[in-house]
PDB file of N, CA and C in Angstrom:
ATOM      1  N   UNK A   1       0.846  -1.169   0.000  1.00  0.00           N
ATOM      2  CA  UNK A   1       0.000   0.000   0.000  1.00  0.00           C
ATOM      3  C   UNK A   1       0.893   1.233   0.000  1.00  0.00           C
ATOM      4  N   UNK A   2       0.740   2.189  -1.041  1.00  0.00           N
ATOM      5  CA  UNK A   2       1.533   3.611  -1.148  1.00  0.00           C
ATOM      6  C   UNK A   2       0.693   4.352   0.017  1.00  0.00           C
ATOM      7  N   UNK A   3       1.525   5.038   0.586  1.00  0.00           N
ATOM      8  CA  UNK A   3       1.140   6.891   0.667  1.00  0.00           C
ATOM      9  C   UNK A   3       1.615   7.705   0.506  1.00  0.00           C
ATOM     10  N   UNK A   4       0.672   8.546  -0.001  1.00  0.00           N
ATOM     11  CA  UNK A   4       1.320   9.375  -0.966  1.00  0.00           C
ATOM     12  C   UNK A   4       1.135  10.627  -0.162  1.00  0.00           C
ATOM     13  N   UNK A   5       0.486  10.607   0.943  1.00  0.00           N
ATOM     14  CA  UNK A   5       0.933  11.803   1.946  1.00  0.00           C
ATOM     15  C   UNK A   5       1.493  12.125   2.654  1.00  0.00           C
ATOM     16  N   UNK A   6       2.784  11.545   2.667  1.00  0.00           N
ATOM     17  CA  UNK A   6       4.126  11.686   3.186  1.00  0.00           C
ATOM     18  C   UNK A   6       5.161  10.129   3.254  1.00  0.00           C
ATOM     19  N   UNK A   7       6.281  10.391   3.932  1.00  0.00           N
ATOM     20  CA  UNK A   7       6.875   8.906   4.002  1.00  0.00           C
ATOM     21  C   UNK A   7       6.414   7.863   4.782  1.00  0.00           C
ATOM     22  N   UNK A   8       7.157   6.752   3.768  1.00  0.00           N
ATOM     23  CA  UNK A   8       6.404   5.136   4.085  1.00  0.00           C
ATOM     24  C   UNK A   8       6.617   4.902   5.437  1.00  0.00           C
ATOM     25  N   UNK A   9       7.011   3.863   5.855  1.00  0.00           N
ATOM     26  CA  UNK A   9       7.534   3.339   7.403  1.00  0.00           C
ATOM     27  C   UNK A   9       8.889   3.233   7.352  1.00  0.00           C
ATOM     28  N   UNK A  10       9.177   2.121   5.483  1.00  0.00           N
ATOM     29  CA  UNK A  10      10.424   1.752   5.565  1.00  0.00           C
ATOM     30  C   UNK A  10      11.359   3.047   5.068  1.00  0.00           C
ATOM     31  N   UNK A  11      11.137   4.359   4.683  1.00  0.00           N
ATOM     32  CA  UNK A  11      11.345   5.488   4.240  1.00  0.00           C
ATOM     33  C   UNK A  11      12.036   6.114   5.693  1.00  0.00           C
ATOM     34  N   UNK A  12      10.981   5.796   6.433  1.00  0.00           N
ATOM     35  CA  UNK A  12      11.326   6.678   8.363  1.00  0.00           C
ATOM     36  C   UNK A  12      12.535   5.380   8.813  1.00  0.00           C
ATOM     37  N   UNK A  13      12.322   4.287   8.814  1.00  0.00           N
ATOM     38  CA  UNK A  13      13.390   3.414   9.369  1.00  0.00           C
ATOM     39  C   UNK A  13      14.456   3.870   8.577  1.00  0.00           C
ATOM     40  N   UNK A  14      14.990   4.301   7.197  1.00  0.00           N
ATOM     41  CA  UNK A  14      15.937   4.211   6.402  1.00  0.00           C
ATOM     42  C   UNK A  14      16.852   5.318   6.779  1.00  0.00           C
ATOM     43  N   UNK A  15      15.848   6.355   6.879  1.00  0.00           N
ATOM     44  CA  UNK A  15      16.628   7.890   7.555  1.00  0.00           C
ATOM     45  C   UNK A  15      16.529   7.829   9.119  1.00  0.00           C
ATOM     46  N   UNK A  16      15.812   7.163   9.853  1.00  0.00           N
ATOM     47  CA  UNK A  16      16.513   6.817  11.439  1.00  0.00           C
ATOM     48  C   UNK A  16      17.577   6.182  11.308  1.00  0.00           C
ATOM     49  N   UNK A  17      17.946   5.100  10.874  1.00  0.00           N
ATOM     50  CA  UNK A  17      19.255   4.263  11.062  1.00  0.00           C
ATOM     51  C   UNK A  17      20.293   4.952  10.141  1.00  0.00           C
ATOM     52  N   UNK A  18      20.030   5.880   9.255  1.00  0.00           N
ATOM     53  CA  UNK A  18      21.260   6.738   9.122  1.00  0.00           C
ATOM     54  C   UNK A  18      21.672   7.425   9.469  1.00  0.00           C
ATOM     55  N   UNK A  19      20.444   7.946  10.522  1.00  0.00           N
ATOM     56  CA  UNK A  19      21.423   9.290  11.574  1.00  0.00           C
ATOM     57  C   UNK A  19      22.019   8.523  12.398  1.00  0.00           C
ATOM     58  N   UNK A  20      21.781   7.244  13.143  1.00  0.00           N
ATOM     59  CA  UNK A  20      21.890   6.212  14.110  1.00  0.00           C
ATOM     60  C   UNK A  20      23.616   6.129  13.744  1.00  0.00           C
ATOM     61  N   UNK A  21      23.753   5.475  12.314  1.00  0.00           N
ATOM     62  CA  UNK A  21      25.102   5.603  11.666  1.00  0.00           C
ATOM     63  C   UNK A  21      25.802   6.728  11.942  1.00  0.00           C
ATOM     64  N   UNK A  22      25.526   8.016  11.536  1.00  0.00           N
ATOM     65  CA  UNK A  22      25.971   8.896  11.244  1.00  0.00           C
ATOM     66  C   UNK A  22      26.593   9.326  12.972  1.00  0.00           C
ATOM     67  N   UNK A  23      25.151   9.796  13.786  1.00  0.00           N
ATOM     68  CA  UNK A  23      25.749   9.842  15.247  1.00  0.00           C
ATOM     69  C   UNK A  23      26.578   8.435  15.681  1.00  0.00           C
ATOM     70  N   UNK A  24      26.607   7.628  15.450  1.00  0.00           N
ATOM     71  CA  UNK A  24      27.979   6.413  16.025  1.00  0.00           C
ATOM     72  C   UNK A  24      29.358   6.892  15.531  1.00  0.00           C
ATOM     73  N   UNK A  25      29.822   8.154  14.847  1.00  0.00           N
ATOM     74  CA  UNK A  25      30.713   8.126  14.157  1.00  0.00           C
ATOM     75  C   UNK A  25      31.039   9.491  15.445  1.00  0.00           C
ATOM     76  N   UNK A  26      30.548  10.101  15.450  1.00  0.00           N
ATOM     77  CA  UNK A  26      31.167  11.827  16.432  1.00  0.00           C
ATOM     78  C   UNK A  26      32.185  10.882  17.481  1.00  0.00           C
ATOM     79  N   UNK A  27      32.156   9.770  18.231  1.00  0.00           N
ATOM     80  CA  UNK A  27      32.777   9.635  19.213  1.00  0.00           C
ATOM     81  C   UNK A  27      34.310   9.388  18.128  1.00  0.00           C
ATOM     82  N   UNK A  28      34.377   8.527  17.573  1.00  0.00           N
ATOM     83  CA  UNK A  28      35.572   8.119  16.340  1.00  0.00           C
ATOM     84  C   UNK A  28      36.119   9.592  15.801  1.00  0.00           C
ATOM     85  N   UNK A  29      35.153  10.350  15.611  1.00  0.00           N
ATOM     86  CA  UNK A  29      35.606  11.495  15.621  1.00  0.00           C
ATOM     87  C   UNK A  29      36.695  12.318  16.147  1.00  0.00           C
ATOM     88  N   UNK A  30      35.876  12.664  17.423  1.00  0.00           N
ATOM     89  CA  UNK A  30      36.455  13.253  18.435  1.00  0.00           C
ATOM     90  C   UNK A  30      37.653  12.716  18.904  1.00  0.00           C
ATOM     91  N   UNK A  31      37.424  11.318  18.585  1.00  0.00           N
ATOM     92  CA  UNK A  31      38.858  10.701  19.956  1.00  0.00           C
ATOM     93  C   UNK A  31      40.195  10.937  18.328  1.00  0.00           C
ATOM     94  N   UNK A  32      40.098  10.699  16.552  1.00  0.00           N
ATOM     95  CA  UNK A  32      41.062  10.971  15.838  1.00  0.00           C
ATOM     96  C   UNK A  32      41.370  12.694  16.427  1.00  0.00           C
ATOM     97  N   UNK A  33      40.484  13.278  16.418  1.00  0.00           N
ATOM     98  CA  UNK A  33      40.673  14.484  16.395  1.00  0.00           C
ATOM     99  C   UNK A  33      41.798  14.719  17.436  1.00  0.00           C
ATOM    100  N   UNK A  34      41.240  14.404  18.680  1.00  0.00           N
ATOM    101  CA  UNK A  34      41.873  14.746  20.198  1.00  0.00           C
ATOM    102  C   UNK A  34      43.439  13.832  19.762  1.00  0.00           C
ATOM    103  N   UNK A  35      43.719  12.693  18.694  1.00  0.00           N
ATOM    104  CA  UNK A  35      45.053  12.067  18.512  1.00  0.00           C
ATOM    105  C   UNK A  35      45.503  12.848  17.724  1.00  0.00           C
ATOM    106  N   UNK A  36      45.085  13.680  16.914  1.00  0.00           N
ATOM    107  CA  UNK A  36      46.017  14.748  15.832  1.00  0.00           C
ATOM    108  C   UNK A  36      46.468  15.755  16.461  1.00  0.00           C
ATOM    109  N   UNK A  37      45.677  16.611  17.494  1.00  0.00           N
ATOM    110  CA  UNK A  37      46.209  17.486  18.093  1.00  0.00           C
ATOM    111  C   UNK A  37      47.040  17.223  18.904  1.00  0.00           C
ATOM    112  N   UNK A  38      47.427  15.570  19.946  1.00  0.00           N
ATOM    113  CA  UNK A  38      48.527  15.203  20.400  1.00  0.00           C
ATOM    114  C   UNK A  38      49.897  15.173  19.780  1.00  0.00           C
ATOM    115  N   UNK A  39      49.158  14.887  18.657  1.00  0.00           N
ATOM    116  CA  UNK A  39      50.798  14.413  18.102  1.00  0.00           C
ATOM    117  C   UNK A  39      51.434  15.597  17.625  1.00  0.00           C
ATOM    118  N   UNK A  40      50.472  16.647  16.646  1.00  0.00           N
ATOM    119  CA  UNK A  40      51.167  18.035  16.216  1.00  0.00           C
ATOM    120  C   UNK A  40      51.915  18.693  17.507  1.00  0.00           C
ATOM    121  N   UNK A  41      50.846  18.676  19.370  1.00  0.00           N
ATOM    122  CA  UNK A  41      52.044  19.208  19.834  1.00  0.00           C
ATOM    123  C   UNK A  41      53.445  18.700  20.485  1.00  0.00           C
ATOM    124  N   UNK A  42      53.240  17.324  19.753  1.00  0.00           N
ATOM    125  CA  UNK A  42      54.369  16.513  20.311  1.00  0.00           C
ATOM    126  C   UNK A  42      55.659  16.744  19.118  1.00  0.00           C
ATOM    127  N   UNK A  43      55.025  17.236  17.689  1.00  0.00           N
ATOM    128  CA  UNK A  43      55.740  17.289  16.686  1.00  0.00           C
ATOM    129  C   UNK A  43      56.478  19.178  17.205  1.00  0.00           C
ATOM    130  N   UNK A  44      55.670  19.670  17.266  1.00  0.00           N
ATOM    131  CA  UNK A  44      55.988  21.199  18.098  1.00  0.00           C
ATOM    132  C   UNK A  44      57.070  21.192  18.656  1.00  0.00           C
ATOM    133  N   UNK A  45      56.708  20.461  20.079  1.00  0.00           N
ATOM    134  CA  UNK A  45      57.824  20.177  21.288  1.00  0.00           C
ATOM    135  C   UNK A  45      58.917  19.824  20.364  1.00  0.00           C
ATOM    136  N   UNK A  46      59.454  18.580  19.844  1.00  0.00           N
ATOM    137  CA  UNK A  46      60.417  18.356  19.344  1.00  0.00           C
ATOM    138  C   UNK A  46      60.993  19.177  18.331  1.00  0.00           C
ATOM    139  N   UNK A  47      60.374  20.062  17.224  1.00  0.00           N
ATOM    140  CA  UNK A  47      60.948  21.300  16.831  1.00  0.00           C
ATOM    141  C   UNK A  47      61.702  22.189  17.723  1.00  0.00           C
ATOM    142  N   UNK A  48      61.092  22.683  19.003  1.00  0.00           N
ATOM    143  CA  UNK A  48      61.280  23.756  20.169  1.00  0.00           C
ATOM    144  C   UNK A  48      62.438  23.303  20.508  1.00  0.00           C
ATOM    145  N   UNK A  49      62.747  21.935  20.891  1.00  0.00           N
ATOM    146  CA  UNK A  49      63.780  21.302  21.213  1.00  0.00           C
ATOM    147  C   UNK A  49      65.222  21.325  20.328  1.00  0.00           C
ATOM    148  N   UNK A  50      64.552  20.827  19.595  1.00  0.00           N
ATOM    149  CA  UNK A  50      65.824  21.451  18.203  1.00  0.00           C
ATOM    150  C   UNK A  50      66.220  22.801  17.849  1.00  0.00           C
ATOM    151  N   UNK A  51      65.314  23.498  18.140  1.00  0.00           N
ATOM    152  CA  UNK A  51      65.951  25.305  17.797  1.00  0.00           C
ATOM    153  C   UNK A  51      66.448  25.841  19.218  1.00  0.00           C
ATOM    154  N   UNK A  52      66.008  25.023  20.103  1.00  0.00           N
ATOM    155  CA  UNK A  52      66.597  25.317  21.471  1.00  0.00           C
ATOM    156  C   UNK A  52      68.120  24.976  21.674  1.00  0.00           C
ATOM    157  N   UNK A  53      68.193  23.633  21.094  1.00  0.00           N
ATOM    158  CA  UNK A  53      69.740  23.226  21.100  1.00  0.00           C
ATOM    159  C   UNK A  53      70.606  24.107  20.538  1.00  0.00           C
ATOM    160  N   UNK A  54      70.036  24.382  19.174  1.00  0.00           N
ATOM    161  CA  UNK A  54      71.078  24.987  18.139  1.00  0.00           C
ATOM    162  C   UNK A  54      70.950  26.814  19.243  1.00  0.00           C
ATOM    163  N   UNK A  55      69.808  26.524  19.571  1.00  0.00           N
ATOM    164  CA  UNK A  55      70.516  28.282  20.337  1.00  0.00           C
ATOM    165  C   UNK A  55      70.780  28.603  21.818  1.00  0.00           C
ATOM    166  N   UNK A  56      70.961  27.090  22.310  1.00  0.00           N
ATOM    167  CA  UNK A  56      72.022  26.665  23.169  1.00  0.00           C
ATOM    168  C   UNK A  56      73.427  26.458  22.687  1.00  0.00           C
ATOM    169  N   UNK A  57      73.721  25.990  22.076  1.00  0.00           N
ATOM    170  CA  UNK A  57      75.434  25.872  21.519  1.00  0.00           C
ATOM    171  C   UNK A  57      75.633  26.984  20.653  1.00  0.00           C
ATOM    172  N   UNK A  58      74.764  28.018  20.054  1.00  0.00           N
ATOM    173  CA  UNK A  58      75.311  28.843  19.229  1.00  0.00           C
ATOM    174  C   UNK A  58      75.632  30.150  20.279  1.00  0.00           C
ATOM    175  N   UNK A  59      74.854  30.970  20.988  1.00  0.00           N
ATOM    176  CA  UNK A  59      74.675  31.977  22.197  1.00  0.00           C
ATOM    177  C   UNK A  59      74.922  31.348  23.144  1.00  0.00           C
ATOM    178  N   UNK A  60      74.798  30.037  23.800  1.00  0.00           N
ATOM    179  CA  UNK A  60      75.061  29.810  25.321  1.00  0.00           C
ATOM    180  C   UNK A  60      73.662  29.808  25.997  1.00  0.00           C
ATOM    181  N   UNK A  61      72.547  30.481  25.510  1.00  0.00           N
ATOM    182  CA  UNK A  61      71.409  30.906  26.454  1.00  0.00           C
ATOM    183  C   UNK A  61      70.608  28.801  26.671  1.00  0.00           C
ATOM    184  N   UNK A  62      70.382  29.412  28.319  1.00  0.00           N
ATOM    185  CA  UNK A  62      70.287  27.994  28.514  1.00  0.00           C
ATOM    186  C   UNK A  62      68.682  27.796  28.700  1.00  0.00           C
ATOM    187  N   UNK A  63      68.033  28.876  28.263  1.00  0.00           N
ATOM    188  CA  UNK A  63      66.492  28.455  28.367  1.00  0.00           C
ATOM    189  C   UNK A  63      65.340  29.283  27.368  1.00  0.00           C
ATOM    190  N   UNK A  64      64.352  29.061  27.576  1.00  0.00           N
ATOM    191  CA  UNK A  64      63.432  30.038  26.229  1.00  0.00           C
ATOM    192  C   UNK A  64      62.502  29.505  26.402  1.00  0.00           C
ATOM    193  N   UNK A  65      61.452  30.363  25.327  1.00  0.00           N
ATOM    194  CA  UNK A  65      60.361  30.057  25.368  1.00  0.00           C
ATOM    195  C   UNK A  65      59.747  30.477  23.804  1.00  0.00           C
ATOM    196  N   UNK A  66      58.923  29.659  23.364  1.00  0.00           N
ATOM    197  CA  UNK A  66      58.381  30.057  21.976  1.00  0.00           C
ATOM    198  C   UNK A  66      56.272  29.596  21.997  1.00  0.00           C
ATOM    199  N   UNK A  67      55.983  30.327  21.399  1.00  0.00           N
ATOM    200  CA  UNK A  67      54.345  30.270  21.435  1.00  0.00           C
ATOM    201  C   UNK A  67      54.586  29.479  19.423  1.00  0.00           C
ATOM    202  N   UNK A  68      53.468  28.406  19.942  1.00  0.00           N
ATOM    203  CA  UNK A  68      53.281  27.873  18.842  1.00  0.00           C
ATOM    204  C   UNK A  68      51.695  27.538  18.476  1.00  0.00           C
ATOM    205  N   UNK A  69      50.970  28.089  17.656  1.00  0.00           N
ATOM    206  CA  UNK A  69      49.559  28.236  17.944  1.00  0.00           C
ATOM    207  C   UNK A  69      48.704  28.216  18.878  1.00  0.00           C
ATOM    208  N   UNK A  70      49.276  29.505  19.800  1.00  0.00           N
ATOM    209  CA  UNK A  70      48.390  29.262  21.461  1.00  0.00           C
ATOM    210  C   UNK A  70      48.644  28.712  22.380  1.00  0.00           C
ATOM    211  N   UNK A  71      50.161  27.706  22.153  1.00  0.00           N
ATOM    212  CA  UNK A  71      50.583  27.324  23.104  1.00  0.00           C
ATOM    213  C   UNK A  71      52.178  27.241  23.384  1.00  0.00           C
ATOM    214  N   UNK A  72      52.531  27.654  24.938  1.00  0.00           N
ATOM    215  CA  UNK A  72      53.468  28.132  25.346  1.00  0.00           C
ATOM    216  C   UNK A  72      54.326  26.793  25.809  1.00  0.00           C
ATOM    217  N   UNK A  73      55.875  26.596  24.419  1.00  0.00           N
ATOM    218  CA  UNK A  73      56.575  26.013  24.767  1.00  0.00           C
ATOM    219  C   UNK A  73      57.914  26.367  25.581  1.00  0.00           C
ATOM    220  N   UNK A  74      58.222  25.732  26.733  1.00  0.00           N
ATOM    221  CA  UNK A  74      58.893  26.648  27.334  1.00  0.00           C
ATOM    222  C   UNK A  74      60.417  25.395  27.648  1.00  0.00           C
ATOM    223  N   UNK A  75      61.401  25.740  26.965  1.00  0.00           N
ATOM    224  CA  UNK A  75      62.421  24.944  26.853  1.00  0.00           C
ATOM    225  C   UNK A  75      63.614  25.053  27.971  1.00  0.00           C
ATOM    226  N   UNK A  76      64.700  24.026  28.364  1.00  0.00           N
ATOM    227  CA  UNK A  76      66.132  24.512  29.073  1.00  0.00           C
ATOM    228  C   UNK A  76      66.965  23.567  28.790  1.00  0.00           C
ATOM    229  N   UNK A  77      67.984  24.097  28.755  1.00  0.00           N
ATOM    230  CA  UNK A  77      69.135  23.202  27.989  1.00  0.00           C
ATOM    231  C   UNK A  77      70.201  23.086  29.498  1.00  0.00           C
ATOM    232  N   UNK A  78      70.094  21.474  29.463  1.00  0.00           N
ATOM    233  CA  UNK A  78      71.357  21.751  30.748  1.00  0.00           C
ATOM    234  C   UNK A  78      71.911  19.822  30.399  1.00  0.00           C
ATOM    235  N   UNK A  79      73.300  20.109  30.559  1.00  0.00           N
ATOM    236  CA  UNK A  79      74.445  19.003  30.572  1.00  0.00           C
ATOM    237  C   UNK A  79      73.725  18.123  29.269  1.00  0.00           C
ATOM    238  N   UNK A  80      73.552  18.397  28.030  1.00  0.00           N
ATOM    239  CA  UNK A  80      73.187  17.432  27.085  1.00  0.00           C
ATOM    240  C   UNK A  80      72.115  17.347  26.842  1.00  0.00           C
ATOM    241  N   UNK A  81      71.112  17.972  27.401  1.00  0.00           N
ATOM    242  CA  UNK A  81      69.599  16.891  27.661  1.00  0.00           C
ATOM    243  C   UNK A  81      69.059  18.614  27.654  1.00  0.00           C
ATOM    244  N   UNK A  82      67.809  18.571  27.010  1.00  0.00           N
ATOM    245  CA  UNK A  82      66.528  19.701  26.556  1.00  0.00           C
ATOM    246  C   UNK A  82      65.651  19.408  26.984  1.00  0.00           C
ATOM    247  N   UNK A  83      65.101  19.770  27.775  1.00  0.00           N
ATOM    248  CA  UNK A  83      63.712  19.320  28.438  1.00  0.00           C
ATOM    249  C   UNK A  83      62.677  20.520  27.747  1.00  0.00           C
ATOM    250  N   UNK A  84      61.705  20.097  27.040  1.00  0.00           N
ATOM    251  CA  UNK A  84      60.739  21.282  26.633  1.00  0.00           C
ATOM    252  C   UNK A  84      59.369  20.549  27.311  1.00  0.00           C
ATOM    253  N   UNK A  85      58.874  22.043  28.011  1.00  0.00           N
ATOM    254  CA  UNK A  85      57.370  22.280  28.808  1.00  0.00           C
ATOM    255  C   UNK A  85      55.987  22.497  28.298  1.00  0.00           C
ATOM    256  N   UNK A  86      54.962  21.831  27.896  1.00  0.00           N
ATOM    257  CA  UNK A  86      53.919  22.483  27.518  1.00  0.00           C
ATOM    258  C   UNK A  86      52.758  22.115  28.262  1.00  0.00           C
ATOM    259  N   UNK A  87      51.374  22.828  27.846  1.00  0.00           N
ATOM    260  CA  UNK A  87      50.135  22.167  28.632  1.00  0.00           C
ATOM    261  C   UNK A  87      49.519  21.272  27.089  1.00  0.00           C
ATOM    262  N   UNK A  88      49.112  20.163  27.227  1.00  0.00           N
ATOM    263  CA  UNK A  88      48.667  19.289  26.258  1.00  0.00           C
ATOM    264  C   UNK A  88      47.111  19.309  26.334  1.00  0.00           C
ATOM    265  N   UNK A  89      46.382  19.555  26.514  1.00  0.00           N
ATOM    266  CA  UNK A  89      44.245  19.605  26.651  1.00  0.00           C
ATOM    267  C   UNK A  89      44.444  19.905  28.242  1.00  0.00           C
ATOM    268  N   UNK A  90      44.480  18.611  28.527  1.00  0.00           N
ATOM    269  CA  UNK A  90      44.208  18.584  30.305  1.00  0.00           C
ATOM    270  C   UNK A  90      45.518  18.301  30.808  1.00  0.00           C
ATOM    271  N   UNK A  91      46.589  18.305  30.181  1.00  0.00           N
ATOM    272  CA  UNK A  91      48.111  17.549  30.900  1.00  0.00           C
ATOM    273  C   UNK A  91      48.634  18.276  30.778  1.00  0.00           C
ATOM    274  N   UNK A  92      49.672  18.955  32.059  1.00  0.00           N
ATOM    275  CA  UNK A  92      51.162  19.365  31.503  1.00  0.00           C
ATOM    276  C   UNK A  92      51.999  18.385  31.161  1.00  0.00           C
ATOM    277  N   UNK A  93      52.653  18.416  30.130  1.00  0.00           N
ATOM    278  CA  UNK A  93      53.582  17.787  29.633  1.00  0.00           C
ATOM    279  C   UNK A  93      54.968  18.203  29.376  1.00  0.00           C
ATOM    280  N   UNK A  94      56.319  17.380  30.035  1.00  0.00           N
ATOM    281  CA  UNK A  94      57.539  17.443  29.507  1.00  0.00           C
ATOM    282  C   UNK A  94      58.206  16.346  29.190  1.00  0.00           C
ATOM    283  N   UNK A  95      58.821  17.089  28.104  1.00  0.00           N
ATOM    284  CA  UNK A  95      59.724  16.070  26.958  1.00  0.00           C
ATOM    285  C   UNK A  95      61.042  16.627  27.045  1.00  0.00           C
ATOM    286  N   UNK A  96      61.944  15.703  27.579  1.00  0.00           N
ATOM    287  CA  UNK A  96      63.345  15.593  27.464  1.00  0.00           C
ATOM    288  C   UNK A  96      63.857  14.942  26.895  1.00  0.00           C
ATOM    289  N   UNK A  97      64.794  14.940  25.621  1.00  0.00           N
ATOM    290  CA  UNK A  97      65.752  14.384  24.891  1.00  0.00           C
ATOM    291  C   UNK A  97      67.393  14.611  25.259  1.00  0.00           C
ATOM    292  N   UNK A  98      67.875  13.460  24.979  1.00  0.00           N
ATOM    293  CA  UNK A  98      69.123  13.469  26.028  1.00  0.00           C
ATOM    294  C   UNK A  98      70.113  13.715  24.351  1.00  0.00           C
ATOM    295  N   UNK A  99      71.350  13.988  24.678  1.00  0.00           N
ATOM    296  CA  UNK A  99      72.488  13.924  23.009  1.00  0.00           C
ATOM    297  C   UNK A  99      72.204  12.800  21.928  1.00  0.00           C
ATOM    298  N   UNK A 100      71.578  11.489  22.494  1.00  0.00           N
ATOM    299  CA  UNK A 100      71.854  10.277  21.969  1.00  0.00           C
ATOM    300  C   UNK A 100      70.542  10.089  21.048  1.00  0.00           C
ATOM    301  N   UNK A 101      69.343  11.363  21.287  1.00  0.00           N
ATOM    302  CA  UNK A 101      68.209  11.475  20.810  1.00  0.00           C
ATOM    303  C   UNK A 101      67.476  10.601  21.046  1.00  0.00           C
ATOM    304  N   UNK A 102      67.723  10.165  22.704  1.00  0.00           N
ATOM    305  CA  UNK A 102      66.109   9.158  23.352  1.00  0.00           C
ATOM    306  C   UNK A 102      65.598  10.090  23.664  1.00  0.00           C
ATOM    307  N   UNK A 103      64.184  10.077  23.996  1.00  0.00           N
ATOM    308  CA  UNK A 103      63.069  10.969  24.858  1.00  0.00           C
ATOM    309  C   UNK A 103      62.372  10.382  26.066  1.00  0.00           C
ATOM    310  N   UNK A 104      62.144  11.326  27.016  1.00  0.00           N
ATOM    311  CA  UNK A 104      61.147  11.008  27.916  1.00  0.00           C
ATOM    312  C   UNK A 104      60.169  12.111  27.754  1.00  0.00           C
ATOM    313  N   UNK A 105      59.347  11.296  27.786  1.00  0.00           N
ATOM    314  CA  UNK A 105      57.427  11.957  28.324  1.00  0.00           C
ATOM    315  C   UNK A 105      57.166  12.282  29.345  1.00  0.00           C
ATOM    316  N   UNK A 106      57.162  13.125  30.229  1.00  0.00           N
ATOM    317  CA  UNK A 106      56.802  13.046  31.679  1.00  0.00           C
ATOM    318  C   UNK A 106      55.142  13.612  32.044  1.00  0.00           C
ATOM    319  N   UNK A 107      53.760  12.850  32.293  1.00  0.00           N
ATOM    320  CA  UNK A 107      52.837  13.506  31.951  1.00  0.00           C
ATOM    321  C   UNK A 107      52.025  13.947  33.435  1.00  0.00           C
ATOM    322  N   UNK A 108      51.613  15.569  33.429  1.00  0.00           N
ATOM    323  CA  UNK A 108      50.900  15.623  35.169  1.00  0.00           C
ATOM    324  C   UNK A 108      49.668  16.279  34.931  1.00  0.00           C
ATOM    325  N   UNK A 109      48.369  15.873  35.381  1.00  0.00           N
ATOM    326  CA  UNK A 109      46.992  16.398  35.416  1.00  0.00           C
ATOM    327  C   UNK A 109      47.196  17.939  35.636  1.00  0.00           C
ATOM    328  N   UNK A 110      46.500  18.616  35.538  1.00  0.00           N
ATOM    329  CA  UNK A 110      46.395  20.199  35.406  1.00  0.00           C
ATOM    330  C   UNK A 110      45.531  20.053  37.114  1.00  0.00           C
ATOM    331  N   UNK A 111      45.697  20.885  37.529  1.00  0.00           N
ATOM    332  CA  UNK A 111      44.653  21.312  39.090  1.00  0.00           C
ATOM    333  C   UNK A 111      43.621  22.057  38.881  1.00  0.00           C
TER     334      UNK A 111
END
């Protein structure tokens, strides 16, 4: 049986279970999203780190700070090893790389 005065049943089931689809996807979303912005400021930090070195051995200056889209990387160079400071969403985060180019992560909740 048609009607022709608006949609069928299987018309309303077809566009419910595609928003159904569609909303199952925001969480997949959100959580790639929240992993891209980790890693760019992890890609950041390790830049900061590298222009920190080179302007540790070129001037001597043993600390700094650089803003990188809104956020404040704050570097120090002492006996080999660069430790650069940032806030990550909800974490402060520091990353130290030693001469041999290992890293540590060190990660602390915000208050």
């Amino acid at each position: 049986m048609w009607n022709e005065k608006g949609a069928s049943l299987i018309e309303s089931l077809f566009v419910i279970s595609i928003l159904f689809v569609l909303m199952g996807f925001l969480p997949f979303v959100y959580q790639l999203q929240h992993s891209l912005y980790n890693k760019t400021l992890e890609l950041h930090a390790s830049e900061v780190a590298y222009e920190g070195v080179r302007i540790a051995k070129t001037t001597g200056i043993s600390e700094g700070t650089k803003w990188i889209d809104h956020v404040e990387f704050r570097w120090t160079f002492q006996k080999d090893t660069i430790c650069v400071h940032f806030t990550n969403l909800d974490k402060e985060r520091l990353k130290c790389i030693d001469a041999n180019g290992e890293y540590e992560t060190i990660e602390t909740a915000l208050h």
